[in-house]
C-alpha atoms as a PDB file:
ATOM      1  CA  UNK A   1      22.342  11.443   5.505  1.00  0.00           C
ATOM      2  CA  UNK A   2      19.962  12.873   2.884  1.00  0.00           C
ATOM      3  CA  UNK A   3      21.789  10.901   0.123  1.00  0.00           C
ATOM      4  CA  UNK A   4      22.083   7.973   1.651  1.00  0.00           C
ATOM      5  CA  UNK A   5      18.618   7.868   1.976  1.00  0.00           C
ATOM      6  CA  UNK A   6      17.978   8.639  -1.788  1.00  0.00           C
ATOM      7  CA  UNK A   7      20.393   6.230  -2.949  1.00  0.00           C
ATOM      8  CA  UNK A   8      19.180   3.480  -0.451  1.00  0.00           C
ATOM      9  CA  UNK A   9      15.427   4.305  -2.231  1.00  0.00           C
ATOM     10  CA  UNK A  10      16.995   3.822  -5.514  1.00  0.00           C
ATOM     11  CA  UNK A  11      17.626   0.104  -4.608  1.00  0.00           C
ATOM     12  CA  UNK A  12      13.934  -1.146  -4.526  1.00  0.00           C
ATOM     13  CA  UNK A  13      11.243  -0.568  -7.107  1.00  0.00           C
ATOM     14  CA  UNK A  14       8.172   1.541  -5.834  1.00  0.00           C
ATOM     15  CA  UNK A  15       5.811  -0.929  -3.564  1.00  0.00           C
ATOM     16  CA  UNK A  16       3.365  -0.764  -6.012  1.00  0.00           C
ATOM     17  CA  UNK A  17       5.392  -2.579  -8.575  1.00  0.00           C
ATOM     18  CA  UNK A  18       5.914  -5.874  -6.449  1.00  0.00           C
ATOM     19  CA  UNK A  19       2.185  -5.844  -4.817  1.00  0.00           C
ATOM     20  CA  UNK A  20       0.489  -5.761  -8.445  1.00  0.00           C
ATOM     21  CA  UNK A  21       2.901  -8.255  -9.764  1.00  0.00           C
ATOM     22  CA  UNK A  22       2.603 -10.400  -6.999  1.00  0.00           C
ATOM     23  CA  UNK A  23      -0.887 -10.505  -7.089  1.00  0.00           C
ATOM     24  CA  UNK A  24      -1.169 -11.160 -10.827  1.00  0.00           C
ATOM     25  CA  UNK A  25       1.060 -13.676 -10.943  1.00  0.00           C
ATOM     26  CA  UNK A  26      -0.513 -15.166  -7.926  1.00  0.00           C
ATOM     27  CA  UNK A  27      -4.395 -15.568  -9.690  1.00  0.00           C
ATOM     28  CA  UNK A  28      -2.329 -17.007 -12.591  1.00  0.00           C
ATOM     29  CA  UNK A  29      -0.581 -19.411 -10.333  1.00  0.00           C
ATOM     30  CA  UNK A  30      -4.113 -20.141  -8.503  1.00  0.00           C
ATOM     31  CA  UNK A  31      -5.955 -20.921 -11.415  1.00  0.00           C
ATOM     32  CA  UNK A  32      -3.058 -23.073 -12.813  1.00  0.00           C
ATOM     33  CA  UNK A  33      -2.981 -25.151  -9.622  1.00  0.00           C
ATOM     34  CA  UNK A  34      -6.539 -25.795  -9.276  1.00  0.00           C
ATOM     35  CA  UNK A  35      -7.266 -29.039  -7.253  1.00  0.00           C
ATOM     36  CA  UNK A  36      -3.045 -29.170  -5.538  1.00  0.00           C
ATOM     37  CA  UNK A  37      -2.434 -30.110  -2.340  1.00  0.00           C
ATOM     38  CA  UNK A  38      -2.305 -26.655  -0.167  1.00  0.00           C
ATOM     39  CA  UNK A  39       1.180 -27.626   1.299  1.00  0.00           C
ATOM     40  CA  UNK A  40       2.260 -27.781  -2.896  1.00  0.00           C
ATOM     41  CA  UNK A  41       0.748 -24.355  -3.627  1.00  0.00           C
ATOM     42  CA  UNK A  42       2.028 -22.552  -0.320  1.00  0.00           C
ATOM     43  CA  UNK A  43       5.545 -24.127  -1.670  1.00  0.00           C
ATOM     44  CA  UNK A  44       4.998 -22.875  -4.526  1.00  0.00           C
ATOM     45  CA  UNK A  45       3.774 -18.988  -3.556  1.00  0.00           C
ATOM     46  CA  UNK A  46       6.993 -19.090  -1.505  1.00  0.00           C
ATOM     47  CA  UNK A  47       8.792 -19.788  -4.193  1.00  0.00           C
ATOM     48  CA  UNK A  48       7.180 -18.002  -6.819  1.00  0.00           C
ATOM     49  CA  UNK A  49       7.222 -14.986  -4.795  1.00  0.00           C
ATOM     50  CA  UNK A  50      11.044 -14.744  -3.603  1.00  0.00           C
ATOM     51  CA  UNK A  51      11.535 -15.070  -7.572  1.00  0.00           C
ATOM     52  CA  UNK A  52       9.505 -12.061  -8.481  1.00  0.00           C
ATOM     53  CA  UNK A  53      10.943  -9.941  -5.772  1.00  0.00           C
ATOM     54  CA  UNK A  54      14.689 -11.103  -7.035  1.00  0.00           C
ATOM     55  CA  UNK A  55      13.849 -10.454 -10.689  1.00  0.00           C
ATOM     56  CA  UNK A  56      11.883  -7.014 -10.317  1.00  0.00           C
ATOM     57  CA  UNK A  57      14.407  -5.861  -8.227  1.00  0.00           C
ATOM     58  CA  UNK A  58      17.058  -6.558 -10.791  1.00  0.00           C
ATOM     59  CA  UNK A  59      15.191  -5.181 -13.700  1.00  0.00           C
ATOM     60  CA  UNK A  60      14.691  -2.118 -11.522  1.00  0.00           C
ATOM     61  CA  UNK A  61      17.765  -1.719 -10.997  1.00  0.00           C
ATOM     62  CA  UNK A  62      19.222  -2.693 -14.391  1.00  0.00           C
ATOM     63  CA  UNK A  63      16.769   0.202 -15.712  1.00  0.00           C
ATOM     64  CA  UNK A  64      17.597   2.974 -13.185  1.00  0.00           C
ATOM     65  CA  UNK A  65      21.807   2.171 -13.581  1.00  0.00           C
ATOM     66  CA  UNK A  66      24.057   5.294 -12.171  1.00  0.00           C
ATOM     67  CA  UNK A  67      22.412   8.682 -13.373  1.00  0.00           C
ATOM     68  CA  UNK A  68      25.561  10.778 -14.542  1.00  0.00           C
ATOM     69  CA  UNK A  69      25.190  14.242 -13.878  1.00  0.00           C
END
């Protein structure tokens, strides 16, 4: 069960990684979108964050690969 664990932890980047991104990209977005409609910008949070999440996740996992022993 130990492995499993460890190899289930190897599927996600640290927390860290998405809340900073997140965040960054979401003063970017806010200053960007000055003066939208809030129904537009929560659209667009939604969207922009279910993209981060897919692409850090990818690069994370694209960077880890299979360790060979």
């Amino acid at each position: 069960m130990g492995e499993r664990a460890g190899d289930e932890r190897k599927k996600w980047a640290p927390w860290y990684v998405y809340v900073v991104l997140i965040l960054g990209c979401n003063l970017v977005k806010q200053r960007l979108l000055d003066g939208f409609p809030a129904a537009a910008n929560i659209a667009i949070t939604a969207v922009l964050v279910a993209a981060l999440i897919f692409v850090i996740t990818a690069v994370y996992r694209s960077l880890s690969g299979p360790k060979q022993h």
